[in-house]
PDB file of N, CA and C in Angstrom:
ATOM      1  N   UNK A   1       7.914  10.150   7.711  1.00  0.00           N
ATOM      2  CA  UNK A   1       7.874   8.922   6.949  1.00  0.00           C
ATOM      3  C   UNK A   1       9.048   8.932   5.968  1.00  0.00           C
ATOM      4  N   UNK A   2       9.851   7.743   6.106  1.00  0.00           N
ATOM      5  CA  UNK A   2      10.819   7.600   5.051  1.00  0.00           C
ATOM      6  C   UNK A   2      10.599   7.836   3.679  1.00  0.00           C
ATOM      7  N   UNK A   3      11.323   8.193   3.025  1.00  0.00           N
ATOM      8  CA  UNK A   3      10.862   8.001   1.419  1.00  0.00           C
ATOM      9  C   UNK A   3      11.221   6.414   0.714  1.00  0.00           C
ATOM     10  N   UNK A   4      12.247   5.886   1.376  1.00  0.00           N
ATOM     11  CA  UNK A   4      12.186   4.923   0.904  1.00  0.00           C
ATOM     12  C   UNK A   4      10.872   3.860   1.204  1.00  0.00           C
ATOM     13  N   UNK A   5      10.611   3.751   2.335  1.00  0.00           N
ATOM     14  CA  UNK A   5       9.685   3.411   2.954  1.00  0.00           C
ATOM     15  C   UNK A   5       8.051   3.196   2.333  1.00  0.00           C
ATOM     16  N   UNK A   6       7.873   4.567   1.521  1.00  0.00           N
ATOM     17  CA  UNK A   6       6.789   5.010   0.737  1.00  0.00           C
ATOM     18  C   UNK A   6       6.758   4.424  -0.569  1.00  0.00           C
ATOM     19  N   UNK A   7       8.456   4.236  -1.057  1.00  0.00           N
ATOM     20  CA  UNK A   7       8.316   3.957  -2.027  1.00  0.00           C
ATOM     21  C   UNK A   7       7.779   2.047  -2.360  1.00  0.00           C
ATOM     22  N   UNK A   8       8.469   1.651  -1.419  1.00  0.00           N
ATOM     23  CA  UNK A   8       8.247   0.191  -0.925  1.00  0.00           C
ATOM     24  C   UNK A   8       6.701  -0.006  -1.451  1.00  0.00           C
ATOM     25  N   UNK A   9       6.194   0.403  -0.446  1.00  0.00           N
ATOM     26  CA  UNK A   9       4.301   0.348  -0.399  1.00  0.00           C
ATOM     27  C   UNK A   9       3.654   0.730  -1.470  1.00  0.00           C
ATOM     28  N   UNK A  10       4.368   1.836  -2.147  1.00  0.00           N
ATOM     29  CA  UNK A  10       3.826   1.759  -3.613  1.00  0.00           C
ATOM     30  C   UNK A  10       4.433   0.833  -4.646  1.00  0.00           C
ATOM     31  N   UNK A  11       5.474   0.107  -4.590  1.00  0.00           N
ATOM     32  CA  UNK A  11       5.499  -1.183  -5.268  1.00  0.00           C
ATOM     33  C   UNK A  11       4.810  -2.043  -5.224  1.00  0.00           C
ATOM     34  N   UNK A  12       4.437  -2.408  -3.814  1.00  0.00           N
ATOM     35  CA  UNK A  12       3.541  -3.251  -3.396  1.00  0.00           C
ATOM     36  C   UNK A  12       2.666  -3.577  -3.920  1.00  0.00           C
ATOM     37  N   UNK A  13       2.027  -2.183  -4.076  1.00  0.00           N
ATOM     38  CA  UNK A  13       0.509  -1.855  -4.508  1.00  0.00           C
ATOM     39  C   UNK A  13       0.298  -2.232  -5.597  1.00  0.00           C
ATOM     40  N   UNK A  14       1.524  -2.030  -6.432  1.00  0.00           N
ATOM     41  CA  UNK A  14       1.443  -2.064  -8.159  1.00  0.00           C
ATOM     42  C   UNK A  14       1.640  -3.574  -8.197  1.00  0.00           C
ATOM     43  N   UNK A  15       2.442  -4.336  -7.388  1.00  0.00           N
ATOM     44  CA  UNK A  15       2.720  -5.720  -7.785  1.00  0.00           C
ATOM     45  C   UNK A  15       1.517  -6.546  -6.839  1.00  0.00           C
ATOM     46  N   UNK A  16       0.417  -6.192  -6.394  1.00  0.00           N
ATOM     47  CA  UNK A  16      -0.349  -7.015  -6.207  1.00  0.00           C
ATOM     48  C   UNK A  16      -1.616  -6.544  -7.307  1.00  0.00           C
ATOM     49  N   UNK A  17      -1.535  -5.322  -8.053  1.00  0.00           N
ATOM     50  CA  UNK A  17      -2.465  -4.979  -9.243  1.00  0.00           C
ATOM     51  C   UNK A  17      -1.680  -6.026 -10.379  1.00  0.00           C
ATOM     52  N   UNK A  18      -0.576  -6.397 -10.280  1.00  0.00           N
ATOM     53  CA  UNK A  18       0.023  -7.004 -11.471  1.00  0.00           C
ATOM     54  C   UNK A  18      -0.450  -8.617 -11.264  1.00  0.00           C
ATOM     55  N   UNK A  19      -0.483  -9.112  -9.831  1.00  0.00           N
ATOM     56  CA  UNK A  19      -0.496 -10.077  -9.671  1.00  0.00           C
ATOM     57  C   UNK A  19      -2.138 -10.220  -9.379  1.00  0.00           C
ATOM     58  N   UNK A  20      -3.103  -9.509  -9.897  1.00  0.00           N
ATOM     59  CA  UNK A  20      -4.391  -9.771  -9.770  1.00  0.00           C
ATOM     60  C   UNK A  20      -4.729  -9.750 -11.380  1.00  0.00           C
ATOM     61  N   UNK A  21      -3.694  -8.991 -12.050  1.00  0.00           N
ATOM     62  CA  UNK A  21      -4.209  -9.225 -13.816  1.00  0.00           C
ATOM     63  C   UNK A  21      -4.113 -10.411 -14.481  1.00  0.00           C
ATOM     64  N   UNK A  22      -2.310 -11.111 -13.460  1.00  0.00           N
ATOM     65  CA  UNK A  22      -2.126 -12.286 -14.510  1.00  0.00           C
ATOM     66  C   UNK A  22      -2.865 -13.491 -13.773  1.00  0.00           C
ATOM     67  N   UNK A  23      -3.423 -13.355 -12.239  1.00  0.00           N
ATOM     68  CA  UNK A  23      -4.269 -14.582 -11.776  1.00  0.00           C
ATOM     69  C   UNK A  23      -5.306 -14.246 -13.324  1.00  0.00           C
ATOM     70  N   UNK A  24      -5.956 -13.199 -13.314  1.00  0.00           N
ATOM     71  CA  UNK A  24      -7.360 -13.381 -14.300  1.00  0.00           C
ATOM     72  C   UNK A  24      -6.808 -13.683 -16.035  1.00  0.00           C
ATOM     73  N   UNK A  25      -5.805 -13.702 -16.355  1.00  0.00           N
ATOM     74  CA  UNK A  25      -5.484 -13.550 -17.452  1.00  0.00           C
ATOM     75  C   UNK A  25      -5.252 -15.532 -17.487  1.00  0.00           C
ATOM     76  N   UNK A  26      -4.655 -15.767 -16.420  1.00  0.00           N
ATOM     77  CA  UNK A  26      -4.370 -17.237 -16.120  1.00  0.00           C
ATOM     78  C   UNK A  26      -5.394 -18.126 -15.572  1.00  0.00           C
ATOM     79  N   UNK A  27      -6.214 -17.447 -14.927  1.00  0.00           N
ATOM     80  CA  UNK A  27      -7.508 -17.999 -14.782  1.00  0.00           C
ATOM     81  C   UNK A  27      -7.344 -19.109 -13.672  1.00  0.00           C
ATOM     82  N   UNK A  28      -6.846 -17.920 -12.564  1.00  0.00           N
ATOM     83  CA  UNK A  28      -6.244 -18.692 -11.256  1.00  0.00           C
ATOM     84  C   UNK A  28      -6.526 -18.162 -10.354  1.00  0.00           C
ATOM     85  N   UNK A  29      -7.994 -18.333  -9.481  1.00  0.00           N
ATOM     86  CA  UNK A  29      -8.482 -17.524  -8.557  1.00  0.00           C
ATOM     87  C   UNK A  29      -7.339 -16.957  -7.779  1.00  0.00           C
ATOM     88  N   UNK A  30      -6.842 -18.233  -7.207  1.00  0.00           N
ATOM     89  CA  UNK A  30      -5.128 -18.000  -5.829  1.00  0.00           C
ATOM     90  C   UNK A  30      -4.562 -16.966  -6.175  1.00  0.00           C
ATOM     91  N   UNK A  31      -3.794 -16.816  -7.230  1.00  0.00           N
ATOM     92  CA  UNK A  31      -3.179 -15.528  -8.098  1.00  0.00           C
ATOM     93  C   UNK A  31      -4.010 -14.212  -7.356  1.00  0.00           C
ATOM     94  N   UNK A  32      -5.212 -14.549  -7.832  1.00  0.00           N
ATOM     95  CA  UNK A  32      -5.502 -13.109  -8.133  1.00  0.00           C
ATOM     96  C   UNK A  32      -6.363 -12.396  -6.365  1.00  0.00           C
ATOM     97  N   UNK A  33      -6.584 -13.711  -5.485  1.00  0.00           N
ATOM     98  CA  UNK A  33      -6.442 -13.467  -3.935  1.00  0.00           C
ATOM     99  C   UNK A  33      -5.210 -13.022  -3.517  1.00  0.00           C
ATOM    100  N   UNK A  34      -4.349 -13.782  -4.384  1.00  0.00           N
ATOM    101  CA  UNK A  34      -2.886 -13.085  -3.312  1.00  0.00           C
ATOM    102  C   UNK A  34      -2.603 -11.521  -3.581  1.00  0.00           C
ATOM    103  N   UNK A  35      -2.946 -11.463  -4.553  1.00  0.00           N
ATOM    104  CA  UNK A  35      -2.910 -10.141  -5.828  1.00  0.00           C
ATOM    105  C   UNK A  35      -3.727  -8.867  -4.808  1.00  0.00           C
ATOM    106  N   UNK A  36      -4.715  -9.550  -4.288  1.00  0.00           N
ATOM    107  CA  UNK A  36      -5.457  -8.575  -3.609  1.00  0.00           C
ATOM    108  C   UNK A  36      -4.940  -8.281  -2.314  1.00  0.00           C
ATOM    109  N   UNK A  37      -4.520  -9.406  -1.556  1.00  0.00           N
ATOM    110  CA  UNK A  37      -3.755  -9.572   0.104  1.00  0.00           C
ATOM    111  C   UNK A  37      -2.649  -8.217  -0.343  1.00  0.00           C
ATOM    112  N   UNK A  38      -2.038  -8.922  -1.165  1.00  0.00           N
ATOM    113  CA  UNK A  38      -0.491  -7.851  -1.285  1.00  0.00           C
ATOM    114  C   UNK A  38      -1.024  -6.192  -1.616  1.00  0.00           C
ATOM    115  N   UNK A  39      -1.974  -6.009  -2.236  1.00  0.00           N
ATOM    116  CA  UNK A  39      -2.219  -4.668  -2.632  1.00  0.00           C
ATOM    117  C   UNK A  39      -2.868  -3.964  -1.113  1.00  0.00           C
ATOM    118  N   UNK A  40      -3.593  -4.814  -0.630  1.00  0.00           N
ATOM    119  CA  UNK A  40      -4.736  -4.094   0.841  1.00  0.00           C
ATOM    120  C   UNK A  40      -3.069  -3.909   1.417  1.00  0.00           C
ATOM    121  N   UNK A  41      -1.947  -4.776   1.655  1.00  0.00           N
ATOM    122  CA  UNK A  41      -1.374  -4.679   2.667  1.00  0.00           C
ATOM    123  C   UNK A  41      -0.282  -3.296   2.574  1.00  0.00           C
ATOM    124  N   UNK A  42      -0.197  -2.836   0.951  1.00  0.00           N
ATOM    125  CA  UNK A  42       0.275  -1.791   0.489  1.00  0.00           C
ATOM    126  C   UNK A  42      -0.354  -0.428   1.275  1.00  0.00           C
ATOM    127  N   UNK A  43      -1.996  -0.477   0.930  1.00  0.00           N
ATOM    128  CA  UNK A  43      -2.512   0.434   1.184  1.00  0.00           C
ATOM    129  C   UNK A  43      -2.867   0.536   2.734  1.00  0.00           C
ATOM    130  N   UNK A  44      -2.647  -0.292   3.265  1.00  0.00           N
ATOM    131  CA  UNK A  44      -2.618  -0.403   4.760  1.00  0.00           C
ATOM    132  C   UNK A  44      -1.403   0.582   5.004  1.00  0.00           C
ATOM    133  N   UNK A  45      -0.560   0.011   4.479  1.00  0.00           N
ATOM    134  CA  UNK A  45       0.975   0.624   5.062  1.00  0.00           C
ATOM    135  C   UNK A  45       0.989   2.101   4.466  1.00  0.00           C
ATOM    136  N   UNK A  46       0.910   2.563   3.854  1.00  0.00           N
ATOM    137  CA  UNK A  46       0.628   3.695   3.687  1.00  0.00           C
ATOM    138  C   UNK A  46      -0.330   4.984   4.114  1.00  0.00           C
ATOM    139  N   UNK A  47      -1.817   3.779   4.727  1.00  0.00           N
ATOM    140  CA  UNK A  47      -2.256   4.601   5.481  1.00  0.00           C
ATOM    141  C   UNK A  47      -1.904   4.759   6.873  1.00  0.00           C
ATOM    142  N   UNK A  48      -1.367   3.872   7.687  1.00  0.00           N
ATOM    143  CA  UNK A  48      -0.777   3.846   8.971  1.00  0.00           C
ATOM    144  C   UNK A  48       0.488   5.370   8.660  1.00  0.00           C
ATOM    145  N   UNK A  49       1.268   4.969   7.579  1.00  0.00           N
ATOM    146  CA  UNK A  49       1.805   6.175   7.687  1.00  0.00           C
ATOM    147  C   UNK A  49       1.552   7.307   7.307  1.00  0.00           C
ATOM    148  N   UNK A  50       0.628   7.864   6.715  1.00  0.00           N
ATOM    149  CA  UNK A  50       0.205   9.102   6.394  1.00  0.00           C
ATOM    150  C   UNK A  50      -0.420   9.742   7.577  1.00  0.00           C
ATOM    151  N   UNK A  51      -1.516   8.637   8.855  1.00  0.00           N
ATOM    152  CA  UNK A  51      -2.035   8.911   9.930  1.00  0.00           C
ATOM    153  C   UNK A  51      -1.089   9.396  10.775  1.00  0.00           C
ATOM    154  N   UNK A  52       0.396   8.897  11.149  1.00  0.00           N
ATOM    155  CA  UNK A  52       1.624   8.726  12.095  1.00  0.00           C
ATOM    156  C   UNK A  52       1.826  10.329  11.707  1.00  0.00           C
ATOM    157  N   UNK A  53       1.752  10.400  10.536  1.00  0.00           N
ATOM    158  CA  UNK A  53       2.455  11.781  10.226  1.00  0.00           C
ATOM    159  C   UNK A  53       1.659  13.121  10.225  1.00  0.00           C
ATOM    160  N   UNK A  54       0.428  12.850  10.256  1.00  0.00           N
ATOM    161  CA  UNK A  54      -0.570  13.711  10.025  1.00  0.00           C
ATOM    162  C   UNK A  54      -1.061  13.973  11.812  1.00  0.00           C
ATOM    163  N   UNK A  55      -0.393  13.070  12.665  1.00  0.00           N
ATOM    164  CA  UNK A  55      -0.512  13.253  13.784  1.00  0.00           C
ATOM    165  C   UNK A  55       0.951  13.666  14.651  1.00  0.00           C
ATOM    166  N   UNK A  56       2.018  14.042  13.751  1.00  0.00           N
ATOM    167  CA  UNK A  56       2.865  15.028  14.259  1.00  0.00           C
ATOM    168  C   UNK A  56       3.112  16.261  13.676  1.00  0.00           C
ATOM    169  N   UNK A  57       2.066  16.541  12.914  1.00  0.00           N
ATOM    170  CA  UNK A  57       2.263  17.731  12.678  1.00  0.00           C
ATOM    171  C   UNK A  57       0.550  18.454  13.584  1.00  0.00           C
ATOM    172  N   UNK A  58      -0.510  17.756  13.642  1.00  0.00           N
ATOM    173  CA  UNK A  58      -1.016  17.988  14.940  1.00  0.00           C
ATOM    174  C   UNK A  58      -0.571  18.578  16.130  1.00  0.00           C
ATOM    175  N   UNK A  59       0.733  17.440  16.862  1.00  0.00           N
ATOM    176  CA  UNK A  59       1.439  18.064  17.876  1.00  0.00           C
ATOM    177  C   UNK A  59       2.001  18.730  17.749  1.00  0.00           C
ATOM    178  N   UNK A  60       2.375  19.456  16.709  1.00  0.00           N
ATOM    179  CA  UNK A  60       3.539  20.693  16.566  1.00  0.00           C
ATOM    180  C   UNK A  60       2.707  21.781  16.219  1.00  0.00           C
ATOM    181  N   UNK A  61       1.532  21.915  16.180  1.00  0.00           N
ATOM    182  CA  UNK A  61       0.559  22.929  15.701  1.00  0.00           C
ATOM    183  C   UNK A  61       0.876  23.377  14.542  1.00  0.00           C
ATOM    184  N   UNK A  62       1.636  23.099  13.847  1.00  0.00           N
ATOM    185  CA  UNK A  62       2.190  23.524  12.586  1.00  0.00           C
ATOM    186  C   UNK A  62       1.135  23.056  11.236  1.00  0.00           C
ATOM    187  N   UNK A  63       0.121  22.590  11.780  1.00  0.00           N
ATOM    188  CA  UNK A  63      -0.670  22.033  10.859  1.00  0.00           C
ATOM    189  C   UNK A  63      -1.946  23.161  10.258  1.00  0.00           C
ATOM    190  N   UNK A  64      -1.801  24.050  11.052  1.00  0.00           N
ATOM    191  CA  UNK A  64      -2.664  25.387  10.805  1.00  0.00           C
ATOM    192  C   UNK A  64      -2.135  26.145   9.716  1.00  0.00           C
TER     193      UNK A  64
END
């Protein structure tokens, strides 16, 4: 997994926690749905890649 890559998805994450404070602070359901879309899609992407990777070091037996 790239590092840049990682780092991406953890922006993500943080800017859909940012964008779920100021929907509630603004008192804008939409805000704070999108707030949530963008954060799941963070943690999606991060788990797809932690799985990708956790399944080549499987094949390399190197995981013992």
């Amino acid at each position: 997994m790239k590092k840049s890559r990682m780092t991406y998805l953890f922006i993500l994450i943080l800017l859909g926690a940012f964008l779920f404070v100021a929907g509630e602070l603004d008192d804008s359901p939409g805000l704070q749905l999108l707030g949530v879309f963008v954060a799941i899609a963070g943690i999606v992407g991060l788990a797809k890649d932690n799985k990708k990777l956790l399944n080549r070091f499987k094949r390399n037996k190197d995981f013992d």
